[in-house]
N, C-alpha and C. Protein backbone atom coordinates (compact mmCIF):
# COMPACT_ATOMS: atom_id res chain seq x y z
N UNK A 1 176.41 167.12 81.09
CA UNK A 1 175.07 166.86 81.55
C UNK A 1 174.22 166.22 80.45
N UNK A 2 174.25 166.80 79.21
CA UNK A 2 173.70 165.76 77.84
C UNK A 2 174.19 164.78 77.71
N UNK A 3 175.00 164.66 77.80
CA UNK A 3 175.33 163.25 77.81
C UNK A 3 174.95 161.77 78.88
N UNK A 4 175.01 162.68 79.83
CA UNK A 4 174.17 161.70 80.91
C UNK A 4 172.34 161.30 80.61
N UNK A 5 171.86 162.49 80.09
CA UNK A 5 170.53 162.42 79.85
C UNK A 5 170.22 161.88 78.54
N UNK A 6 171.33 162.09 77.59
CA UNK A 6 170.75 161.28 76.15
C UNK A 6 170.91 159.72 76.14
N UNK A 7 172.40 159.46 77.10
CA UNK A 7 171.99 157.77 77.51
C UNK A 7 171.08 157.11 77.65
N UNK A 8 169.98 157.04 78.40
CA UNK A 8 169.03 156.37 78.42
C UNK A 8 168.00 156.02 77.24
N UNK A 9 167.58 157.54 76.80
CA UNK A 9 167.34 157.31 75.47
C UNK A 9 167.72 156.07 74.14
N UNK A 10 169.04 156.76 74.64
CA UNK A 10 170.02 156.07 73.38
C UNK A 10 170.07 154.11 73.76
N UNK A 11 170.11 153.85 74.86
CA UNK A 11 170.55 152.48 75.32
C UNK A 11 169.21 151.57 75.70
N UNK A 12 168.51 152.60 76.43
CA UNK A 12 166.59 151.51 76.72
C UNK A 12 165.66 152.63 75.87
N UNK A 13 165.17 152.60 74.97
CA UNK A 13 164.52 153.85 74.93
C UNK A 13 162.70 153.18 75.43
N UNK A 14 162.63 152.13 75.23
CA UNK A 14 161.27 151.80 75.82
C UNK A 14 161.37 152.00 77.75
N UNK A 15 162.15 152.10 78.21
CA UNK A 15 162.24 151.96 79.46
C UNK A 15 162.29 153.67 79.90
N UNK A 16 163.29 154.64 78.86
CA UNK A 16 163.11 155.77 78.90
C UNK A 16 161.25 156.32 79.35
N UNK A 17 160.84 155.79 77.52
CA UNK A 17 159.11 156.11 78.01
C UNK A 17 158.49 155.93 79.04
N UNK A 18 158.33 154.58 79.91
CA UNK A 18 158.01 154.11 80.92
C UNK A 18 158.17 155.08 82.11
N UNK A 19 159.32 155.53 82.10
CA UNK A 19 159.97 156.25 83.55
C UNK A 19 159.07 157.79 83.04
N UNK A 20 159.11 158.05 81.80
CA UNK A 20 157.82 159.38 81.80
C UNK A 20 156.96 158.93 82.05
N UNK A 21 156.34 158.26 81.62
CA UNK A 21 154.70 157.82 81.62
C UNK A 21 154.29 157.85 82.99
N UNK A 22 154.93 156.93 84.24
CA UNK A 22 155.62 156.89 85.48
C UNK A 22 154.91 158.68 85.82
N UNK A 23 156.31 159.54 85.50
CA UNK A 23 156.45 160.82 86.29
C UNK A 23 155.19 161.68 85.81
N UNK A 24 154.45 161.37 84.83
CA UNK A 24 153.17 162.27 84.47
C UNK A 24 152.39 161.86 85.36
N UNK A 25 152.25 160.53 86.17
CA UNK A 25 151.60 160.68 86.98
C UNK A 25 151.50 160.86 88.47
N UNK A 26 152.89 160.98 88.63
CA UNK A 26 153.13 161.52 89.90
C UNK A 26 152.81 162.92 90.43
N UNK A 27 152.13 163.54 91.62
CA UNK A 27 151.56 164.84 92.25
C UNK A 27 152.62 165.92 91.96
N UNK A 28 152.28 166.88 92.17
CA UNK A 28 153.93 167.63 92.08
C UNK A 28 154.75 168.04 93.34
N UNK A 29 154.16 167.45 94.36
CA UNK A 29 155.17 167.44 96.05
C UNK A 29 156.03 166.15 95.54
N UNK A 30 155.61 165.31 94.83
CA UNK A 30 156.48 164.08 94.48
C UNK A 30 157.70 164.47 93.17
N UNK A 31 157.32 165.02 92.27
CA UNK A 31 157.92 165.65 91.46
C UNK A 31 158.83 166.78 91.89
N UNK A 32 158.41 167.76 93.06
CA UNK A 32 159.68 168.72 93.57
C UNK A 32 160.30 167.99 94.43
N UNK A 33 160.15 166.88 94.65
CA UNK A 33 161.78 165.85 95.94
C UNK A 33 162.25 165.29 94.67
N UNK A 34 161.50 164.70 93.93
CA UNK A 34 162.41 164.09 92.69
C UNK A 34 163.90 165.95 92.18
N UNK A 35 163.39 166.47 92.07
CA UNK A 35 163.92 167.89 91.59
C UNK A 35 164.93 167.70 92.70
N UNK A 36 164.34 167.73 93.92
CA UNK A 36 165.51 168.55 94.89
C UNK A 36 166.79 167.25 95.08
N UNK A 37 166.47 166.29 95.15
CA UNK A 37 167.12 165.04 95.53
C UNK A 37 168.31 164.95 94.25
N UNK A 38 167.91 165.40 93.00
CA UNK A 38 168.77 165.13 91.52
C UNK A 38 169.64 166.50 91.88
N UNK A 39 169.26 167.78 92.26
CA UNK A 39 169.82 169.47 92.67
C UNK A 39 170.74 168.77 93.54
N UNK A 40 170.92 168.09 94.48
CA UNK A 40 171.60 167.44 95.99
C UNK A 40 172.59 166.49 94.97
N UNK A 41 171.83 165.56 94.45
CA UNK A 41 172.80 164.87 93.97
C UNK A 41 173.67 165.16 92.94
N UNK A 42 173.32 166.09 91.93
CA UNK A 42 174.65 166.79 90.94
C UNK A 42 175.49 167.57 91.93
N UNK A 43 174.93 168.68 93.10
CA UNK A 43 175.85 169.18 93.67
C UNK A 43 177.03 168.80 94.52
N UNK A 44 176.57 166.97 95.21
CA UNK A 44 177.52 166.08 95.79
C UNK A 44 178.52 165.61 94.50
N UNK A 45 178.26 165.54 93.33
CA UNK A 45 178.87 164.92 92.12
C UNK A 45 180.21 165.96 92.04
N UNK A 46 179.51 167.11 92.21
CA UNK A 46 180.87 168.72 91.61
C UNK A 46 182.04 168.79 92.70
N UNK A 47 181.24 168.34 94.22
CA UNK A 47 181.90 168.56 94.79
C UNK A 47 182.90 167.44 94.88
N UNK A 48 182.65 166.08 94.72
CA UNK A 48 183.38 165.18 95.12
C UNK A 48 184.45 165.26 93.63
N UNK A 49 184.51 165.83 92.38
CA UNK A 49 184.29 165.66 91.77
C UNK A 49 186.26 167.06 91.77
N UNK A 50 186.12 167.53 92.46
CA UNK A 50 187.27 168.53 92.38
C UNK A 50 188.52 168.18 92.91
C-alpha cells in the first residue's frame, strides 16, 4: 500500500500538491465517496487479486 501512495510523490510531486490543495476544498459528503469508492476499489483489487 506505501508503495502505491509514495509514487506519486516520488514521480509528479507538483501534481501530488495540486490533488491536495483540490481535496481541502472539497465538502466532506464529497470526501466520504472519495473514501468509500478507494474502500470498494482496494477490496475489488484483493479480491481479483487471489
Amino acid at each position: 500500500m506505501l508503495v502505491f501512495e509514495g509514487l506519486l510523490p516520488l514521480i509528479a510531486p507538483q501534481a501530488w500538491r495540486e490533488t491536495f490543495k483540490r481535496m481541502i476544498a472539497l465538502k466532506d459528503g464529497q470526501l466520504r465517496f472519495i473514501g468509500l469508492m478507494s474502500v470498494v476499489g482496494g477490496l475489488l483489487l484483493m479480491l481479483l487479486s487471489r
